[in-house]
C-alpha atoms as a PDB file:
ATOM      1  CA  UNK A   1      56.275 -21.910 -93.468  1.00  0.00           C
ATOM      2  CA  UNK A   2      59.169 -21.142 -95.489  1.00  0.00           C
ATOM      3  CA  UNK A   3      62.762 -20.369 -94.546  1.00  0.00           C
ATOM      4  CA  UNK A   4      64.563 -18.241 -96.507  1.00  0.00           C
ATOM      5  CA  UNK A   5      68.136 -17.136 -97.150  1.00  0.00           C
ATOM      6  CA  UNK A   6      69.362 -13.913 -97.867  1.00  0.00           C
ATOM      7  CA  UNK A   7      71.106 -15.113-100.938  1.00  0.00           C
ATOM      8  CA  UNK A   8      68.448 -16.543-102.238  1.00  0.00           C
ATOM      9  CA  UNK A   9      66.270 -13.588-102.218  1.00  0.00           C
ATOM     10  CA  UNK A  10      69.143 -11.154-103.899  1.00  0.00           C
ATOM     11  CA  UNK A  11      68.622 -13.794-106.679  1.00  0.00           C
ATOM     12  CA  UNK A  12      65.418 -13.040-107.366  1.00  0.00           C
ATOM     13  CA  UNK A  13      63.928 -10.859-109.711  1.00  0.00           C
ATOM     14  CA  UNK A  14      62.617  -7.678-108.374  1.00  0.00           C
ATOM     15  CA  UNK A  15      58.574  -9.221-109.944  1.00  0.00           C
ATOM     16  CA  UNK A  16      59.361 -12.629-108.216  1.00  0.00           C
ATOM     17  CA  UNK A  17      59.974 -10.703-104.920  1.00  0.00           C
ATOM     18  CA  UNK A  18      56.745  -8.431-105.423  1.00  0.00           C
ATOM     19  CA  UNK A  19      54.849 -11.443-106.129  1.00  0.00           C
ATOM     20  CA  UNK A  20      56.331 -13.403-102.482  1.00  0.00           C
ATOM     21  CA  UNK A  21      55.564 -10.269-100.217  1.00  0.00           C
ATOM     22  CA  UNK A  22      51.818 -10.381-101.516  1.00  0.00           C
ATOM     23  CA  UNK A  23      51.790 -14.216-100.979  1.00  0.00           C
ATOM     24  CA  UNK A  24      53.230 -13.949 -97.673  1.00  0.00           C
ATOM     25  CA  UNK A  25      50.991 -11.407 -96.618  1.00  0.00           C
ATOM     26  CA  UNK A  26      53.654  -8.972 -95.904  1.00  0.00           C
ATOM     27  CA  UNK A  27      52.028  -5.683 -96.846  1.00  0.00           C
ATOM     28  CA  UNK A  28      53.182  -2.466 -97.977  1.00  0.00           C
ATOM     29  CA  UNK A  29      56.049  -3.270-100.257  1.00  0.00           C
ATOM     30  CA  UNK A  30      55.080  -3.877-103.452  1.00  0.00           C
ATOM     31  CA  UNK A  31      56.471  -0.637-105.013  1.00  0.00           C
ATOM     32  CA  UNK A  32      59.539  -0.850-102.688  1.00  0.00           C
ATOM     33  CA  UNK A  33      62.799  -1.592-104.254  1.00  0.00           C
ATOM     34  CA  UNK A  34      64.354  -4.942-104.620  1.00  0.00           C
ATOM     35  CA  UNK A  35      66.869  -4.321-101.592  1.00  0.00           C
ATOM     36  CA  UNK A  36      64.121  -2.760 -99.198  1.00  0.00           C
ATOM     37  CA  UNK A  37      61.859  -5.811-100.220  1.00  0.00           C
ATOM     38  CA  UNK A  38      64.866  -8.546 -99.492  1.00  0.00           C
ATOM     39  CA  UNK A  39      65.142  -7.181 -96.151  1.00  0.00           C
ATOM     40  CA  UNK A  40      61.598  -7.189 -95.168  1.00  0.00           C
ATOM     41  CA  UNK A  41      61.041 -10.962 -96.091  1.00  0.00           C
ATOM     42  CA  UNK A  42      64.727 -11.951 -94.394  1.00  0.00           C
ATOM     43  CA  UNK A  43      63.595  -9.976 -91.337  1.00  0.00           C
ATOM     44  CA  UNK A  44      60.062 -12.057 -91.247  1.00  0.00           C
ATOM     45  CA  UNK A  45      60.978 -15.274 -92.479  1.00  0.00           C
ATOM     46  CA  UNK A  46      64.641 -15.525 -93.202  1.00  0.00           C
ATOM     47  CA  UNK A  47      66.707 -18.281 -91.565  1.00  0.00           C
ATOM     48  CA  UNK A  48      66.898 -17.256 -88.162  1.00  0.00           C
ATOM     49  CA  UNK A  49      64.271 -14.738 -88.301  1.00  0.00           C
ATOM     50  CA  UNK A  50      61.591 -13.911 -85.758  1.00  0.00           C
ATOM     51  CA  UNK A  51      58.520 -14.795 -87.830  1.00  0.00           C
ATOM     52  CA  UNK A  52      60.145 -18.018 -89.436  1.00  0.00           C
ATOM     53  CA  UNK A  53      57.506 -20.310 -87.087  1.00  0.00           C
ATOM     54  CA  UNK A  54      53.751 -19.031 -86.841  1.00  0.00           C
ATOM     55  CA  UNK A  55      51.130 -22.391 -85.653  1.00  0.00           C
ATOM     56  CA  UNK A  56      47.572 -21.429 -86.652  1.00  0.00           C
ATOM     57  CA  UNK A  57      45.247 -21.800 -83.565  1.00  0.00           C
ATOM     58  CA  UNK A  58      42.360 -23.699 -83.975  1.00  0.00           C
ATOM     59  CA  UNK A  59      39.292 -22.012 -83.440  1.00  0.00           C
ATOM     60  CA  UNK A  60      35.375 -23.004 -83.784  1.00  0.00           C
ATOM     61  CA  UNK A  61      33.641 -20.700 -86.395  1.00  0.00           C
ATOM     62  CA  UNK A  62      29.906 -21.184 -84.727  1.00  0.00           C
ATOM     63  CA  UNK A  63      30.814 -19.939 -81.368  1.00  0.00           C
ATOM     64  CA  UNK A  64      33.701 -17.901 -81.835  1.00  0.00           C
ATOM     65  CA  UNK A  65      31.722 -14.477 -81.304  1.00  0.00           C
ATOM     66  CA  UNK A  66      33.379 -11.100 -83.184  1.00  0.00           C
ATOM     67  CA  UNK A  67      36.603 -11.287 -85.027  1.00  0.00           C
ATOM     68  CA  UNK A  68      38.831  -9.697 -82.114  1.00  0.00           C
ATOM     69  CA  UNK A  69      41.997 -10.274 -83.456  1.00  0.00           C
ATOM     70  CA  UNK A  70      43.896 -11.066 -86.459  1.00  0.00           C
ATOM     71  CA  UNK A  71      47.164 -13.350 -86.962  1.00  0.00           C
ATOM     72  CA  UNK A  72      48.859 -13.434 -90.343  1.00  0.00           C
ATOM     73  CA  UNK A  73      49.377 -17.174 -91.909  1.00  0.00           C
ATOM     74  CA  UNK A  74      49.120 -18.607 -95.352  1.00  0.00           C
ATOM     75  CA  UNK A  75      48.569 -22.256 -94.992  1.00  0.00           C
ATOM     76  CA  UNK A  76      45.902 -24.416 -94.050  1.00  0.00           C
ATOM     77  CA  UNK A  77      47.477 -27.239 -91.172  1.00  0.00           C
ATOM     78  CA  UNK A  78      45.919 -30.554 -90.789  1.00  0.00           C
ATOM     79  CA  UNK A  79      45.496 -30.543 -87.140  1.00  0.00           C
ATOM     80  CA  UNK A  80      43.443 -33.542 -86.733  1.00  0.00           C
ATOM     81  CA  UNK A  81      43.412 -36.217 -89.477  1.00  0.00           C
ATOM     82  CA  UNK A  82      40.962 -38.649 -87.939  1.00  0.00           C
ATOM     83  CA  UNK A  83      38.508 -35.523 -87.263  1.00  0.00           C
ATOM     84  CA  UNK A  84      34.970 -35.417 -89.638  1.00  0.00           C
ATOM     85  CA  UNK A  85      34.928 -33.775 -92.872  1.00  0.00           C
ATOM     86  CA  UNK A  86      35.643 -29.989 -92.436  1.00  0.00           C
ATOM     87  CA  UNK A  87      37.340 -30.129 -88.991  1.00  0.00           C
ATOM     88  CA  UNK A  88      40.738 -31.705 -89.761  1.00  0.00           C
ATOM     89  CA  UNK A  89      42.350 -28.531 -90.803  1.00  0.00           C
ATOM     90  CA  UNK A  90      42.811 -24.412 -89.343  1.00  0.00           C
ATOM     91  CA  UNK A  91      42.343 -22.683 -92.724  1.00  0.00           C
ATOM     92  CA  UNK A  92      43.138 -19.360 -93.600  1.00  0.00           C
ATOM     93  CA  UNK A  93      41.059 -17.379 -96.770  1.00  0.00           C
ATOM     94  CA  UNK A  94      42.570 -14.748 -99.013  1.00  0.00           C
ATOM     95  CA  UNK A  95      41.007 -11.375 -98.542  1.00  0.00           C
ATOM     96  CA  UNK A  96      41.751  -8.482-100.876  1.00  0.00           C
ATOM     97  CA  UNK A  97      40.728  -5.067-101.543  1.00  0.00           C
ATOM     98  CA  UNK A  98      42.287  -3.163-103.978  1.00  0.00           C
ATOM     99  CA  UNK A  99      45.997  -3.308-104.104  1.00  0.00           C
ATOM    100  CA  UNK A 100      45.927  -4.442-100.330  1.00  0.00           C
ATOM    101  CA  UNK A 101      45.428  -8.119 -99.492  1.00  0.00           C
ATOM    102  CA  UNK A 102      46.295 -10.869 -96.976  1.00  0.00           C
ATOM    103  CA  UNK A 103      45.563 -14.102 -95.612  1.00  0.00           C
ATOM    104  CA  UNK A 104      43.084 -14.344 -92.304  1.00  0.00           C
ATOM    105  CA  UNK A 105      41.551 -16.812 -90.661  1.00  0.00           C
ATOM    106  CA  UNK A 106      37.726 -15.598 -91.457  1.00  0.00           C
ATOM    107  CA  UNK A 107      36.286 -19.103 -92.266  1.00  0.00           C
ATOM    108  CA  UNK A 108      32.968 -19.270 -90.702  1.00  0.00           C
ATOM    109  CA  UNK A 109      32.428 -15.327 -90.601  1.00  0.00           C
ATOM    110  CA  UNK A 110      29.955 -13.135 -92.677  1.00  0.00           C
ATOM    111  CA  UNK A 111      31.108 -10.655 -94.965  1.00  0.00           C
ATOM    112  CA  UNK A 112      30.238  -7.935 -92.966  1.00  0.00           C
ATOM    113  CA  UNK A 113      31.915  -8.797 -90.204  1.00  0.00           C
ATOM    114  CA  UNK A 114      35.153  -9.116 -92.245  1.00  0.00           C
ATOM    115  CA  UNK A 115      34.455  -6.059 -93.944  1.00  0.00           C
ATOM    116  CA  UNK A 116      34.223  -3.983 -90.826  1.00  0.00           C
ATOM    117  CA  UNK A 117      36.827  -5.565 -88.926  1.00  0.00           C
ATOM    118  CA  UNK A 118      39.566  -5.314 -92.160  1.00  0.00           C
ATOM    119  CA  UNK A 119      37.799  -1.387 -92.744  1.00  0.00           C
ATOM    120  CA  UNK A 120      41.540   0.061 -91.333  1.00  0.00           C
ATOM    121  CA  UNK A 121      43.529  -3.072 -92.501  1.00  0.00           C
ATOM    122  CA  UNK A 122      43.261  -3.105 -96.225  1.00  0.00           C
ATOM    123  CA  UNK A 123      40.995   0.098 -96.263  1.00  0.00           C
ATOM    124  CA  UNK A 124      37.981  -1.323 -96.724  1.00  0.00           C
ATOM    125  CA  UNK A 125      35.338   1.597 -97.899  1.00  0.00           C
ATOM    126  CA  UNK A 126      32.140   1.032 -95.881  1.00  0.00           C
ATOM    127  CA  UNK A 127      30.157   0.462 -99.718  1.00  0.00           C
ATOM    128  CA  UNK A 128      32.419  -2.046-100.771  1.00  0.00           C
ATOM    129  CA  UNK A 129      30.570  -5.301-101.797  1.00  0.00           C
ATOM    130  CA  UNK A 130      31.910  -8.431-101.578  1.00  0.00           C
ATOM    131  CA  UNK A 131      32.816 -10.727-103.824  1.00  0.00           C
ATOM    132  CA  UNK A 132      33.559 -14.722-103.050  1.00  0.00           C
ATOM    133  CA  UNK A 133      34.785 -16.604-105.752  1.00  0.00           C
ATOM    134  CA  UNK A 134      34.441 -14.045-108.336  1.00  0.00           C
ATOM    135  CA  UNK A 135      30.829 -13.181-107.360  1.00  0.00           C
ATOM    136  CA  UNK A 136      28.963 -11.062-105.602  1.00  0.00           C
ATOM    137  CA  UNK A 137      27.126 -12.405-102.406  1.00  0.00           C
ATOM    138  CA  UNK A 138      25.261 -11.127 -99.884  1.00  0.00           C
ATOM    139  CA  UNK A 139      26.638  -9.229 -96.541  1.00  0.00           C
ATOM    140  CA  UNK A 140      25.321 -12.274 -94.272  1.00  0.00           C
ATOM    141  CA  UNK A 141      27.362 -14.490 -96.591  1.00  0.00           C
ATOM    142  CA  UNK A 142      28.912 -17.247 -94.481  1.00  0.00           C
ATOM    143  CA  UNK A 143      33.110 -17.518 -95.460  1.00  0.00           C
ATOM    144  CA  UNK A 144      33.959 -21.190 -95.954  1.00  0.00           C
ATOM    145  CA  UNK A 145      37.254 -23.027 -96.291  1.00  0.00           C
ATOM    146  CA  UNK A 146      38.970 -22.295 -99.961  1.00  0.00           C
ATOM    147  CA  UNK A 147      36.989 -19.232-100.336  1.00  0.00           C
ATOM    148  CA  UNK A 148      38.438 -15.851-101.884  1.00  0.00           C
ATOM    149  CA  UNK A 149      37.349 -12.770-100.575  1.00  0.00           C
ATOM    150  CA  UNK A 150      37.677  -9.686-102.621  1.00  0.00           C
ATOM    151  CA  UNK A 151      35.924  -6.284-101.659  1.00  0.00           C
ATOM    152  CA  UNK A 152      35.260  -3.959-104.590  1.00  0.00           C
ATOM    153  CA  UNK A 153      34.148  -0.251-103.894  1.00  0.00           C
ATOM    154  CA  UNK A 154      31.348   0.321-106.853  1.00  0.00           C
ATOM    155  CA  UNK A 155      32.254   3.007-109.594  1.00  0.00           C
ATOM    156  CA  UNK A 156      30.472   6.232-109.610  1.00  0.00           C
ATOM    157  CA  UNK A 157      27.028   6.573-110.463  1.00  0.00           C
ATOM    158  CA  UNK A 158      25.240   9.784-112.354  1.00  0.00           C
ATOM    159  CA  UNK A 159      23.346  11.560-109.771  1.00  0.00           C
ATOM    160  CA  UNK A 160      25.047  10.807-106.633  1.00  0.00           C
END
């Protein structure tokens, strides 16, 4: 995870800093200004800060049961090199809905079960589809690792 320096961050443009908050899954300050935004990312992952250090647990998508919990990371760790194919790394997956997004780690969870879990989180409307990848897929959709969750609420429709 990245360190940063107060310095650093006055030196960026106010877009750059938009851009890091959404990457770093810091929500809610995308419309702040530049000074507001410096001093949210200092205060989570400035040098010295409290949230400089977060280790992803590992955890077993078949029998992990309901999502319970959620903690905020945005890198994938390899945990185990000499593990099989698709258990040497804790993965995280981008989930998004409307202007709210973040990184979770969802791998191995339906989409309904992210949906309704994330419903408060990134307000999640309860007809939202979801889209992996850029298309749509089913609600018993299975989240693997690299996949990119987006819920879209559908348009209105004449007659309803």
């Amino acid at each position: 995870m990245a360190r940063y320096k107060k310095e650093t961050l006055e030196g960026k443009s106010v877009k750059e800093l938009r851009r890091l908050v959404v990457d770093l899954g810091i929500p809610g300050f995308t419309k702040k200004p530049k000074s507001t935004i410096v001093d949210a990312i200092f205060a989570k992952y400035g040098v010295g800060g409290a949230g400089a250090a977060t280790v992803a647990k590992k955890s077993k998508a078949k029998d992990s049961g309901p999502i319970t919990q959620v903690s905020f990371t945005g890198e994938s760790v390899l945990t185990k090199p000499s593990a099989p194919f698709g258990h040497k790394t804790t993965t995280t997956l981008r989930v998004s809905c409307g202007a709210s997004s973040g990184k979770f780690p969802v791998a191995g969870k339906n989409i309904k079960e992210v949906g309704e879990f994330l419903r408060e989180v990134l307000n999640v409307d309860k007809l939202s589809t979801g889209l992996v990848n850029g298309k749509e897929v089913p609600a018993d959709y299975v989240l693997k690792s690299g996949d990119n969750l987006e819920f879209l609420k559908p348009a209105g429709k004449k007659g309803c």
